[in-house]
N, C-alpha and C. Protein backbone atom coordinates (compact mmCIF):
# COMPACT_ATOMS: atom_id res chain seq x y z
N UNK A 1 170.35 145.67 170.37
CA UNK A 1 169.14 144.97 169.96
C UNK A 1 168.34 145.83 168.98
N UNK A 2 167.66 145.11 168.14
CA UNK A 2 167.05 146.23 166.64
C UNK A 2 165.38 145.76 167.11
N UNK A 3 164.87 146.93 167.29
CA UNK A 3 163.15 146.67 167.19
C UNK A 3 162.62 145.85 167.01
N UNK A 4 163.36 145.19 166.12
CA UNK A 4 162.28 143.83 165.98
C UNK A 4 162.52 142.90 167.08
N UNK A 5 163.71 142.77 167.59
CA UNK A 5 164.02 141.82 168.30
C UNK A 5 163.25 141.98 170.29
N UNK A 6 163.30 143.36 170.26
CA UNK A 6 162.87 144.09 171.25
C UNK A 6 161.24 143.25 170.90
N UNK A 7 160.58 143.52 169.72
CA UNK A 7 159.45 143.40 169.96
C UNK A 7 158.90 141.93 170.29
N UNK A 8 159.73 141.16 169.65
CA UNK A 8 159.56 139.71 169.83
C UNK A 8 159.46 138.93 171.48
N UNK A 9 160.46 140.34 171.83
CA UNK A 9 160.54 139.52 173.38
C UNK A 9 159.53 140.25 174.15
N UNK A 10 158.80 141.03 174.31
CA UNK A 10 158.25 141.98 174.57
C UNK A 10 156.86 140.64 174.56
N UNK A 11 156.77 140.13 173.15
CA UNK A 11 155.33 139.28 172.84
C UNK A 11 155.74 138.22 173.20
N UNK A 12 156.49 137.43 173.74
CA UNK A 12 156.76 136.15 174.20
C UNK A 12 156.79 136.49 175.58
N UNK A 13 157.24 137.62 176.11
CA UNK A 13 156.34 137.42 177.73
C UNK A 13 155.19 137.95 177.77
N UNK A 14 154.19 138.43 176.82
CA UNK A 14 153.17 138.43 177.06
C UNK A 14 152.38 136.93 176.42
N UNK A 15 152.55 136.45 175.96
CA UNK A 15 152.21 134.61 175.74
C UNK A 15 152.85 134.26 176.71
N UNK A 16 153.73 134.33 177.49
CA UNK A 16 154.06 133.60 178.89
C UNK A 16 153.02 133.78 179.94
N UNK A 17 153.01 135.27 180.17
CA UNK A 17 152.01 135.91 181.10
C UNK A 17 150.50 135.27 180.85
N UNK A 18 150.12 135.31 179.36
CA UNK A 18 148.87 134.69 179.30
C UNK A 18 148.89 133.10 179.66
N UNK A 19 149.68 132.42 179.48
CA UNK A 19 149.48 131.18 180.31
C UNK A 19 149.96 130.55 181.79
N UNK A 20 150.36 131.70 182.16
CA UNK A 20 150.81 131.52 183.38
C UNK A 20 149.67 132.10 184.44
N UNK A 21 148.95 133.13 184.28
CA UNK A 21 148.37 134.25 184.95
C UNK A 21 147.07 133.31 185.00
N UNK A 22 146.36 132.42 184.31
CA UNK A 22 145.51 131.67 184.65
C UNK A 22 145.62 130.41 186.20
N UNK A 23 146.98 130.18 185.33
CA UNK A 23 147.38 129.01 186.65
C UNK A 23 147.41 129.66 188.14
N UNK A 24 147.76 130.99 188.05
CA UNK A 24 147.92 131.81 189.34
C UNK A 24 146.41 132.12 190.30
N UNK A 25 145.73 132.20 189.38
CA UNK A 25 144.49 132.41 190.02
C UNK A 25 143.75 131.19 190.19
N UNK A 26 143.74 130.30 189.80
CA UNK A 26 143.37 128.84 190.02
C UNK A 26 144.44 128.29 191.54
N UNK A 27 145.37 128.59 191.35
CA UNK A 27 146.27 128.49 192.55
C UNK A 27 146.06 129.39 194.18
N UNK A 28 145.37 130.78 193.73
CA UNK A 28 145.32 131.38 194.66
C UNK A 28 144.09 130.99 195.58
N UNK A 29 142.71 130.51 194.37
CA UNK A 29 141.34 130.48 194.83
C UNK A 29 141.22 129.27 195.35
N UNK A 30 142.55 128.40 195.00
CA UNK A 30 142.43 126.86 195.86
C UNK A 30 142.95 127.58 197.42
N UNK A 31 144.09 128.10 197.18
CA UNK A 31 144.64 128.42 198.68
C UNK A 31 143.43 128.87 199.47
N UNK A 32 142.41 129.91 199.02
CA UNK A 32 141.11 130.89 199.70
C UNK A 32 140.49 129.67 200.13
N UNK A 33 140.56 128.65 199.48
CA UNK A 33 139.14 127.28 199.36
C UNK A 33 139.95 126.72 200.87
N UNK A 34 141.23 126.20 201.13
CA UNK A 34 141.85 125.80 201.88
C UNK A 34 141.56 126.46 203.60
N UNK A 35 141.80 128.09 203.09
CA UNK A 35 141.92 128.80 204.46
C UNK A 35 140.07 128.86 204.90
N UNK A 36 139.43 128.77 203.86
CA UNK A 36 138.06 128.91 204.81
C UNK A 36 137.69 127.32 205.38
N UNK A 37 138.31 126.38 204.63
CA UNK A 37 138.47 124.68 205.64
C UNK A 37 138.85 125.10 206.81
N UNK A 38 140.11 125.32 206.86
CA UNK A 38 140.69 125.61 208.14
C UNK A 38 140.42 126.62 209.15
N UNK A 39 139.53 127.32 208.85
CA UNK A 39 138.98 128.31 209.77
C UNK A 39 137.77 127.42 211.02
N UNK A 40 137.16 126.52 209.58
CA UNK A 40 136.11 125.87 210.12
C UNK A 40 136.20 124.65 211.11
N UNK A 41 137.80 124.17 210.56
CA UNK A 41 138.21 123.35 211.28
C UNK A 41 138.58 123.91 212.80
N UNK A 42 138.88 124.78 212.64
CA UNK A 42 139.14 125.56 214.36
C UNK A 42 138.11 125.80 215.12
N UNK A 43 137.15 126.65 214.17
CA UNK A 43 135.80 126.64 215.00
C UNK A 43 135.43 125.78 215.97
N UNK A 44 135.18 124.59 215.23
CA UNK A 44 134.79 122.69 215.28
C UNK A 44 135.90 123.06 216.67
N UNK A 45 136.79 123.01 216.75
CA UNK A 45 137.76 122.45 217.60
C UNK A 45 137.39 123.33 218.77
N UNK A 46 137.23 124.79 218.96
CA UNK A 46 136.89 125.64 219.79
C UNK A 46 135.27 125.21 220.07
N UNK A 47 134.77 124.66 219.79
CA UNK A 47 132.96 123.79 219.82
C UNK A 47 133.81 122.78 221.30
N UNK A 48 134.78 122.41 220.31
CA UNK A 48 135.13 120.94 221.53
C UNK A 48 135.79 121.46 223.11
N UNK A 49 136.70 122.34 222.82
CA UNK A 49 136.83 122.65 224.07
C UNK A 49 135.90 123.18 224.73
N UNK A 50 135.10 123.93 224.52
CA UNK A 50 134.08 125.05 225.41
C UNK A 50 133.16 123.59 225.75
N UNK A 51 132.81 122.23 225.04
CA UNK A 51 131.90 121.40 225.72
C UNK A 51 132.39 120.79 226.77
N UNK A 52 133.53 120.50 226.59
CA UNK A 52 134.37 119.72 227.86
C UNK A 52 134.90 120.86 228.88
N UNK A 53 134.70 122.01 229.01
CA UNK A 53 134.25 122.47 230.02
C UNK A 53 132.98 122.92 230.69
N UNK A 54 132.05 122.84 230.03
CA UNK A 54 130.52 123.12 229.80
C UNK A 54 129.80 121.93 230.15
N UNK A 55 129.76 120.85 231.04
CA UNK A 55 129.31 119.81 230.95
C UNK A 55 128.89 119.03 229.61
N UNK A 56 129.64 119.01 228.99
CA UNK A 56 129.69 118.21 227.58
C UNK A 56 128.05 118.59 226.66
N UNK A 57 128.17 120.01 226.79
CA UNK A 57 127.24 120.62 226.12
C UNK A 57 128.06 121.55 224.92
N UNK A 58 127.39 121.45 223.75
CA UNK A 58 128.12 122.48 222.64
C UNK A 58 127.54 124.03 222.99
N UNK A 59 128.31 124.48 222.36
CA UNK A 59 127.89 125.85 222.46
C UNK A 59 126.36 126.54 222.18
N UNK A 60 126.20 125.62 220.69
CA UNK A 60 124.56 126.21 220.65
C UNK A 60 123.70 125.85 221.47
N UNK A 61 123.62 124.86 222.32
CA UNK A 61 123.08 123.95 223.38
C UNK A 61 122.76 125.30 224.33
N UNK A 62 123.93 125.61 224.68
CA UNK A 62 123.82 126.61 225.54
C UNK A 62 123.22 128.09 224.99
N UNK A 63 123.65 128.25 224.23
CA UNK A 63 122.52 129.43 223.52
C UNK A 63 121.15 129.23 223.78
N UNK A 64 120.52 128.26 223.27
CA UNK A 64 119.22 127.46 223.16
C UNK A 64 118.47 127.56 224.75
N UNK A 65 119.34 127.32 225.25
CA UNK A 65 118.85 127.75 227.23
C UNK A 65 119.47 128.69 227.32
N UNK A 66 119.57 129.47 226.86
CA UNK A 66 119.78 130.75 227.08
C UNK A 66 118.82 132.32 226.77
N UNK A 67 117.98 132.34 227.54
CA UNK A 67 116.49 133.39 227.12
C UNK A 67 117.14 134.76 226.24
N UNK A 68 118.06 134.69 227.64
CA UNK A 68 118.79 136.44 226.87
C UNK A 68 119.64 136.28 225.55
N UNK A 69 120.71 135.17 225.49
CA UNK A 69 121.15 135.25 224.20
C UNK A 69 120.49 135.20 223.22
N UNK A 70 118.76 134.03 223.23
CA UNK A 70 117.83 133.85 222.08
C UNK A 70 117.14 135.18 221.63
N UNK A 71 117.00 136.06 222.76
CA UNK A 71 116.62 137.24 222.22
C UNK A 71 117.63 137.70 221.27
N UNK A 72 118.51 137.84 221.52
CA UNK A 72 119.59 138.56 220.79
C UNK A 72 119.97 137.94 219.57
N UNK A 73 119.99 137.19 219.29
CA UNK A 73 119.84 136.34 218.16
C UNK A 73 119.12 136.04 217.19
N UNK A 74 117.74 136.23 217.59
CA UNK A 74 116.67 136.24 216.91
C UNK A 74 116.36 137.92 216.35
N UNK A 75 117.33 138.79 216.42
CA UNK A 75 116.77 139.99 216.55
C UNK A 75 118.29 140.22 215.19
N UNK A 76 118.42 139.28 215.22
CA UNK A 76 119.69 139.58 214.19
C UNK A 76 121.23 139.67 214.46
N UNK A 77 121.66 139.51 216.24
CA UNK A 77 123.13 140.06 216.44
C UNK A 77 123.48 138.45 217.10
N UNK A 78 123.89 137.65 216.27
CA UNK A 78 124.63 136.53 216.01
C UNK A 78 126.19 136.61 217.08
N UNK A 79 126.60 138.28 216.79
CA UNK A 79 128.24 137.94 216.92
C UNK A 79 127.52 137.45 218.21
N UNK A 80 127.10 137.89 219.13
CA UNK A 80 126.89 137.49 220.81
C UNK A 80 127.43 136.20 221.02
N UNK A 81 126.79 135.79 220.25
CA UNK A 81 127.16 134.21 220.46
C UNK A 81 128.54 133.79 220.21
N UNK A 82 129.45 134.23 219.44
CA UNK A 82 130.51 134.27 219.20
C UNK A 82 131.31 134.87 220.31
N UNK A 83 130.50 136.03 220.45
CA UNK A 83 131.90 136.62 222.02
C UNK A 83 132.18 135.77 223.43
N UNK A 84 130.54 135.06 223.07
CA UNK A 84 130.46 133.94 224.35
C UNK A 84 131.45 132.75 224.44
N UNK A 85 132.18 132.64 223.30
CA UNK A 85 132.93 131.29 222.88
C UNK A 85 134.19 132.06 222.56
N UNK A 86 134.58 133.21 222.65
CA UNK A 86 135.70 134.12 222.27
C UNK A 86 137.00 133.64 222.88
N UNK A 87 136.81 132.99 224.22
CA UNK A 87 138.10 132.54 224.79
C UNK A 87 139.19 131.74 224.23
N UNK A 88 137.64 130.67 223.34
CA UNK A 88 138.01 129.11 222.89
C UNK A 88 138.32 129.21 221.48
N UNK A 89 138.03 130.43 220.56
CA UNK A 89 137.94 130.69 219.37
C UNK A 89 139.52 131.37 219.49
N UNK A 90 140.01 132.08 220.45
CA UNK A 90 141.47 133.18 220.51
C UNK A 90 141.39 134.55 219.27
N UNK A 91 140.60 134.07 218.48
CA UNK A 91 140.50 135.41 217.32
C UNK A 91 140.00 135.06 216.52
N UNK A 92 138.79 136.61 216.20
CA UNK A 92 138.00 137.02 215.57
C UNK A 92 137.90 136.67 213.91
N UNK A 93 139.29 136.20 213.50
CA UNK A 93 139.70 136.61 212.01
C UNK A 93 139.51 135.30 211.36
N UNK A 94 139.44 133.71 212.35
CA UNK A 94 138.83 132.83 211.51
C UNK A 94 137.22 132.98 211.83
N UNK A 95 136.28 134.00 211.81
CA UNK A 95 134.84 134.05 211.60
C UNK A 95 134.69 134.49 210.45
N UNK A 96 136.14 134.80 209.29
CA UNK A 96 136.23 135.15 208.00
C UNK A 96 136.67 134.75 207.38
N UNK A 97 135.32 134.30 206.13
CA UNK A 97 136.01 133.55 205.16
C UNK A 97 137.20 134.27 204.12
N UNK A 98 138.41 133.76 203.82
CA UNK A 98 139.39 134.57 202.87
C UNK A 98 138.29 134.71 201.37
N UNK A 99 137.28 134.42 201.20
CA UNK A 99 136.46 134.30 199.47
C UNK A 99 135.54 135.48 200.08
N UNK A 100 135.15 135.63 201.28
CA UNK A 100 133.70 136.82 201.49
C UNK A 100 134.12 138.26 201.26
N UNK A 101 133.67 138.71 199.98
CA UNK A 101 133.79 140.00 199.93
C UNK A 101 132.83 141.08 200.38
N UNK A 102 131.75 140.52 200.79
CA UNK A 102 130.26 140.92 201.44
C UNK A 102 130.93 141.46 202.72
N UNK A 103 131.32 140.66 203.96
CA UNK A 103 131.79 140.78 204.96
C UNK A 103 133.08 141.69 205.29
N UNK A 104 133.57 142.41 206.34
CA UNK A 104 135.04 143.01 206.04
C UNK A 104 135.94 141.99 207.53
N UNK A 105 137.14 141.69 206.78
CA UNK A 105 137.84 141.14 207.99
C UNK A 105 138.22 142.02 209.29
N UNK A 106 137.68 141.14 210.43
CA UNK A 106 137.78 141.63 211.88
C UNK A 106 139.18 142.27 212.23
N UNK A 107 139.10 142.38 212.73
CA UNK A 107 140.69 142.79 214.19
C UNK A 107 140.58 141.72 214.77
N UNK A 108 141.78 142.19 215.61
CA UNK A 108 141.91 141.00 216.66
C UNK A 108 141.31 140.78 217.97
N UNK A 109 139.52 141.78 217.61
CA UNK A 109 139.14 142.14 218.89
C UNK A 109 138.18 142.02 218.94
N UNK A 110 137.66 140.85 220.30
CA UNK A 110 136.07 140.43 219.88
C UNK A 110 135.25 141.21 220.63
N UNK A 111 135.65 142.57 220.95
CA UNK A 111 134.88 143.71 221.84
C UNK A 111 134.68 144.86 221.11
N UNK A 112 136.14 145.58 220.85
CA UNK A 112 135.92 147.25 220.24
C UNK A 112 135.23 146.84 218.11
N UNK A 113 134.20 147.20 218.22
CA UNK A 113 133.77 147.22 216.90
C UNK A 113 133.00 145.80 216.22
N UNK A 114 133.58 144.70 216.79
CA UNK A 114 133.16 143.33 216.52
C UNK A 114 131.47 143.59 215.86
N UNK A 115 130.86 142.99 215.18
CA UNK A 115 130.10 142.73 215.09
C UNK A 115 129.14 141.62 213.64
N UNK A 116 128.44 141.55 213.61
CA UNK A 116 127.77 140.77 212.25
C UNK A 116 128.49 140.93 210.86
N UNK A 117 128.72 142.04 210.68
CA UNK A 117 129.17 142.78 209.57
C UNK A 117 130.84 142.11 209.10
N UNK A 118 131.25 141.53 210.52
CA UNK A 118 132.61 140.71 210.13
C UNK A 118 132.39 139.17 209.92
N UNK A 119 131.46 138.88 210.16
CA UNK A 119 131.19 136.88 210.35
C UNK A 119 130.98 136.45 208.86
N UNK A 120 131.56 135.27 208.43
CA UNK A 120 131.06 134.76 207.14
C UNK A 120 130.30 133.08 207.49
N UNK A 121 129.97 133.01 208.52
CA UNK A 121 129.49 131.72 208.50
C UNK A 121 128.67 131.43 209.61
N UNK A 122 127.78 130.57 209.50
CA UNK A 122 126.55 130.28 209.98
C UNK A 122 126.66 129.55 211.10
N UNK A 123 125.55 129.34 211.97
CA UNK A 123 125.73 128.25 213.16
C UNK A 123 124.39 127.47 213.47
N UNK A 124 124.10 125.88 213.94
CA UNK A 124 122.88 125.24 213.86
C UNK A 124 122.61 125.54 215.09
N UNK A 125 121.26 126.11 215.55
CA UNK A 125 121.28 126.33 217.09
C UNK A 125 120.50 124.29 217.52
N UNK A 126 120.24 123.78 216.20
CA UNK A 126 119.98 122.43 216.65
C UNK A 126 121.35 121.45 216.60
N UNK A 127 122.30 122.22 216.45
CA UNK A 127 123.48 120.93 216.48
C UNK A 127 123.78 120.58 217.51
N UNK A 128 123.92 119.14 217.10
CA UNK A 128 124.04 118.23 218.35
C UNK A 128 124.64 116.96 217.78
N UNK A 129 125.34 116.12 218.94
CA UNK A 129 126.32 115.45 218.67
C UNK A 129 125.51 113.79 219.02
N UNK A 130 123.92 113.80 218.75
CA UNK A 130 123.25 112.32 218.73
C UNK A 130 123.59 111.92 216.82
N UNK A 131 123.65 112.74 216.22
CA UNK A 131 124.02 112.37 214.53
C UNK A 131 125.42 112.95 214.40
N UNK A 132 126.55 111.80 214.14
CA UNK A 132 128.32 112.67 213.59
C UNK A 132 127.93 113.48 212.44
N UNK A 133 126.64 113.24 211.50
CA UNK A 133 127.07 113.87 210.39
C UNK A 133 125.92 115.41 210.49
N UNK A 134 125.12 115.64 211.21
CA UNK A 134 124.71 117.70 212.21
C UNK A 134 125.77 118.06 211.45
N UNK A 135 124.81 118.98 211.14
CA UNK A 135 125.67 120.28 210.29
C UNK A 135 125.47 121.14 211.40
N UNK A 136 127.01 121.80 211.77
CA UNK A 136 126.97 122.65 213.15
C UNK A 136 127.58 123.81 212.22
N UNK A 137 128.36 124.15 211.31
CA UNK A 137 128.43 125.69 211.01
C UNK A 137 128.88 125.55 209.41
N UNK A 138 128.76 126.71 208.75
CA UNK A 138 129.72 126.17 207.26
C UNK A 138 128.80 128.48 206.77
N UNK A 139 129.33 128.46 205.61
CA UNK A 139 129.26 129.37 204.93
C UNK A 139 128.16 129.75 204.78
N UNK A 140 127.86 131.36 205.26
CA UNK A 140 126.47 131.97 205.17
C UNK A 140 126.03 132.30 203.90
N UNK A 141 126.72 132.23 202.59
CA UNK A 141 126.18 132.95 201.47
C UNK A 141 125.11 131.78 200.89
N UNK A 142 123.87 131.46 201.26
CA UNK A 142 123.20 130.51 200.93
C UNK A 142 122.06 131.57 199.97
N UNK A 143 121.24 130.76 199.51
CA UNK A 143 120.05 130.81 198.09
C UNK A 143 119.16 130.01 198.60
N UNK A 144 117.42 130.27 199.29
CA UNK A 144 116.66 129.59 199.64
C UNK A 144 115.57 130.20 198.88
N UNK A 145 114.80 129.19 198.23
CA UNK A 145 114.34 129.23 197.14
C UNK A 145 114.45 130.31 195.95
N UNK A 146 115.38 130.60 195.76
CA UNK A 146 115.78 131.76 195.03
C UNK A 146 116.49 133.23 195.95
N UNK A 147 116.05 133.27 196.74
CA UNK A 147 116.52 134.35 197.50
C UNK A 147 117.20 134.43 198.52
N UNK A 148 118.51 135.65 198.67
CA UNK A 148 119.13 135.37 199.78
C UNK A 148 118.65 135.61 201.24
N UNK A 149 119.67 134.60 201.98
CA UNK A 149 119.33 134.80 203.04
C UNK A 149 119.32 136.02 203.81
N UNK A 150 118.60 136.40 204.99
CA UNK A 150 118.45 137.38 205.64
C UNK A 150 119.14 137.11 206.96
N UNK A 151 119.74 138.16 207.56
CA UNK A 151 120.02 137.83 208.89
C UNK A 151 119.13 137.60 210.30
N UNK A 152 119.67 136.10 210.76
CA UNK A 152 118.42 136.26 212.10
C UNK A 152 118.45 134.55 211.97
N UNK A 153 117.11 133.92 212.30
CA UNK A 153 117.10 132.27 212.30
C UNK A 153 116.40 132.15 211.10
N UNK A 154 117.04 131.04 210.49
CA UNK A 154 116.59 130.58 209.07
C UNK A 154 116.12 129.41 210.01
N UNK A 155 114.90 128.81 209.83
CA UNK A 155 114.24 127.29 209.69
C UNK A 155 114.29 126.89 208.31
N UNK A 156 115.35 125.61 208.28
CA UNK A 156 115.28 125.37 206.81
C UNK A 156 115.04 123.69 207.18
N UNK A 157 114.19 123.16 205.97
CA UNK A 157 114.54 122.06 205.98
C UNK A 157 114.52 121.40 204.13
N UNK A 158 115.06 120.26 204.31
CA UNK A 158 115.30 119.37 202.56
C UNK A 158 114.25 120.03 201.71
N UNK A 159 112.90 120.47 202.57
CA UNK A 159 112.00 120.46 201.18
C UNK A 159 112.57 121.62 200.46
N UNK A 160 113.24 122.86 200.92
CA UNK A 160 113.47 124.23 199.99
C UNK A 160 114.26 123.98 199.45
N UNK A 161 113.84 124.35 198.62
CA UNK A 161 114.70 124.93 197.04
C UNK A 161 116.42 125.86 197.84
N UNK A 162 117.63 124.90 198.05
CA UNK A 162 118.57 125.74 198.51
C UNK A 162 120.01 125.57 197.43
N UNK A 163 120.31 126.77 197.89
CA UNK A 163 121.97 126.97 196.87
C UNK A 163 122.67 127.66 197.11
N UNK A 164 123.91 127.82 196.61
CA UNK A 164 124.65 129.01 197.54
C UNK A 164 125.00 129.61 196.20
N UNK A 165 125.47 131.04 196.59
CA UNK A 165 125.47 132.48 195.78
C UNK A 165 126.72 131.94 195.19
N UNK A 166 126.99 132.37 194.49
CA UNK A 166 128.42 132.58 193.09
C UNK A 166 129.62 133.46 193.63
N UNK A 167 129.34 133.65 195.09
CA UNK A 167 130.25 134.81 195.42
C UNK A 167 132.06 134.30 195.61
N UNK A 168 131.51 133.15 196.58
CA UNK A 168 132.12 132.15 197.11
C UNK A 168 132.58 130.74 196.43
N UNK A 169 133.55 130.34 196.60
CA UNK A 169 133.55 129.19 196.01
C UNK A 169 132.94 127.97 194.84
N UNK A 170 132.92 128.79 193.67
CA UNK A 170 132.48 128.74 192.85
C UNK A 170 130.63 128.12 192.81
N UNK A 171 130.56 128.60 193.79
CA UNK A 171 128.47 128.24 194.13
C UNK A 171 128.89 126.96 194.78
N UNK A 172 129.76 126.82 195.62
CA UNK A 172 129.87 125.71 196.20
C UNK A 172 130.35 126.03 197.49
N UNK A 173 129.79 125.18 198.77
CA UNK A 173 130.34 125.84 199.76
C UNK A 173 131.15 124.81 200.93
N UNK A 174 131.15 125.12 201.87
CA UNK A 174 131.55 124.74 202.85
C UNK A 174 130.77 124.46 204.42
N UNK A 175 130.80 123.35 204.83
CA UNK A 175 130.00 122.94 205.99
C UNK A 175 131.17 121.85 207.00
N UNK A 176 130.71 122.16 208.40
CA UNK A 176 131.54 121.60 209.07
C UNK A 176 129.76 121.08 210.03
N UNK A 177 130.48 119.29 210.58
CA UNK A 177 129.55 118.57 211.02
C UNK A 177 130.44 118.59 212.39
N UNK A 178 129.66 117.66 213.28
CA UNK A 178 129.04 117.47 214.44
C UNK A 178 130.68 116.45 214.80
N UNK A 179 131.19 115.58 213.77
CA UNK A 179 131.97 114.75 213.97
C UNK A 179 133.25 115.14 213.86
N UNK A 180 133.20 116.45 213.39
CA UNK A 180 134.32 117.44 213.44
C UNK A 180 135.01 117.52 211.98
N UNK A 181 134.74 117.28 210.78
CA UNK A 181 135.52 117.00 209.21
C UNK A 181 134.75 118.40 208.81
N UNK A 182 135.20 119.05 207.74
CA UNK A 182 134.87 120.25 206.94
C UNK A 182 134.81 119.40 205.60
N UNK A 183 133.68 119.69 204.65
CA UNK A 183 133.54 119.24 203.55
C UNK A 183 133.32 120.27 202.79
N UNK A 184 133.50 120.53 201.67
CA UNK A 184 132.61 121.64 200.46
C UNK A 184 131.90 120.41 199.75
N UNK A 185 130.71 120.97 199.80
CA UNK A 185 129.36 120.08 198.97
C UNK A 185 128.60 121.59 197.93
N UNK A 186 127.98 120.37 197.12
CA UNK A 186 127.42 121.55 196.01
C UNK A 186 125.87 121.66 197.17
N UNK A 187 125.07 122.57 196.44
CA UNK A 187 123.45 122.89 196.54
C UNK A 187 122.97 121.29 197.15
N UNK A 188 123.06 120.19 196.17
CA UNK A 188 122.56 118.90 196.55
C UNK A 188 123.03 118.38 197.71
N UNK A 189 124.27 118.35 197.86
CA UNK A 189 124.97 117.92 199.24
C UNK A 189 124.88 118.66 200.44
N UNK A 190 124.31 120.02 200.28
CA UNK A 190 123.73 120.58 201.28
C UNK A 190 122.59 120.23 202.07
N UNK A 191 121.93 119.73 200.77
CA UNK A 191 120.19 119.55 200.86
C UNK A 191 120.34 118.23 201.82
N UNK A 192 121.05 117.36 201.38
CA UNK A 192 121.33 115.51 201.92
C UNK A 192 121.82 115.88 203.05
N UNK A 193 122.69 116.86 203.23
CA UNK A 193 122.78 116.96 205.06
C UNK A 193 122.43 117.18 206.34
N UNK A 194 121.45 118.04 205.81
CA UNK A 194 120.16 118.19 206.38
C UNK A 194 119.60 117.49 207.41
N UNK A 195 119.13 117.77 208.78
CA UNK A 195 118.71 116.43 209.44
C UNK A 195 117.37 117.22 209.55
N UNK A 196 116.21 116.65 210.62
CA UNK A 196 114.66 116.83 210.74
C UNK A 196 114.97 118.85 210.78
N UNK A 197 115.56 118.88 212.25
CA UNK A 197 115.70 120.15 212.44
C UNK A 197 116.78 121.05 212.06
N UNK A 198 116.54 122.37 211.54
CA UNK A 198 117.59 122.92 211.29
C UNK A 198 117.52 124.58 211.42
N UNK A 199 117.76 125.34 212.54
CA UNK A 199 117.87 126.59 212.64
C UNK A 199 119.24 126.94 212.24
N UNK A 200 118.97 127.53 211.23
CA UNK A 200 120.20 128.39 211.32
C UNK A 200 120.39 129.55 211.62
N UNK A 201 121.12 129.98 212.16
CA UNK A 201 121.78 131.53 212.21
C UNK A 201 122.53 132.44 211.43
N UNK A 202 122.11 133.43 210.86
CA UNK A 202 122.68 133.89 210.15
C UNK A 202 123.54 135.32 210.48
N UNK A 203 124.34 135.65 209.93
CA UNK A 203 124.99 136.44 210.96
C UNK A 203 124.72 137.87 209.69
């Protein structure tokens, strides 16, 4: 082969690479978009078992009558609530979204080390199953009136100014309801889901 020919092929897989290497990452960030659905979808599902043994109470229900967990919660340490539902959840690693680079992924252990610092997603301590469409958990990287959230209980309701950060899913996020479906909605479709009450938890 003579140099030139070397070089030709050399630049035709790099024009391959350049149109291929786009499709790859559009491919990968759908798969990330997929696995944080499905995380949420388990959650939802671990919500359902722990009520049907719980006298058909959800989990935050029980938080909510719960003095000692509300302390703990309100003080900023969220996982609690999570270790309480740990049986029904089996592992730590869907409380992480595959897009949160903020967060570091758990172990397989909702005791040695567990804590806030691994969770990517939120929980309504008002969800409840009188409305299918209660927003009961979806992605913590939210924007309320400009600023991010803090860890601890957010009271939010339609009137604030809300959005989610650029970190994640292209400023678009993810919420799982009361009726059990995972949706990604923009800023607006957040706002419309909204019911009177809404504590959130932030982890």
């Amino acid at each position: 082969m003579t140099l030139i020919e070397v070089l030709m092929i050399i630049a035709a897989i790099a024009v391959l690479a350049a149109m291929f290497l786009p499709a790859l990452a559009a491919a990968k960030q759908k798969h990330s978009r997929i696995g944080c659905v499905n995380n949420l979808k388990e959650i939802d599902l671990a919500f359902r078992v722990w009520e049907g043994d719980n006298s058909d109470k959800l989990p935050m229900q029980f938080a909510v009558t719960n003095s000692d967990m509300m302390k703990l919660i309100s003080s900023g340490n969220s996982y609690f609530f999570w270790q309480t539902i740990s049986n029904e959840l089996a592992t730590p690693r869907i409380l992480h979204c595959p897009e949160d680079t903020e967060h570091t992924e758990p172990t397989n252990n909702f005791l040695a080390g567990f804590n806030d610092a691994h969770i990517s997603y939120f929980f309504n301590l008002d969800g409840n199953e009188a409305d299918p469409q209660t927003i009961l958990i979806g992605d913590d990287n939210l924007l309320v009136n400009g600023v991010r959230v803090r860890p601890g209980i957010l009271n939010l309701s339609a009137s604030n100014s809300i959005g989610w950060t650029k970190e994640r899913h292209n400023g678009a996020g993810n919420i799982g309801l009361t009726d059990g479906s995972v949706q990604q909605v923009t800023s607006g479709g957040f706002k419309s889901a909204l019911s009177t009450t809404n504590r959130l938890v932030i982890p």
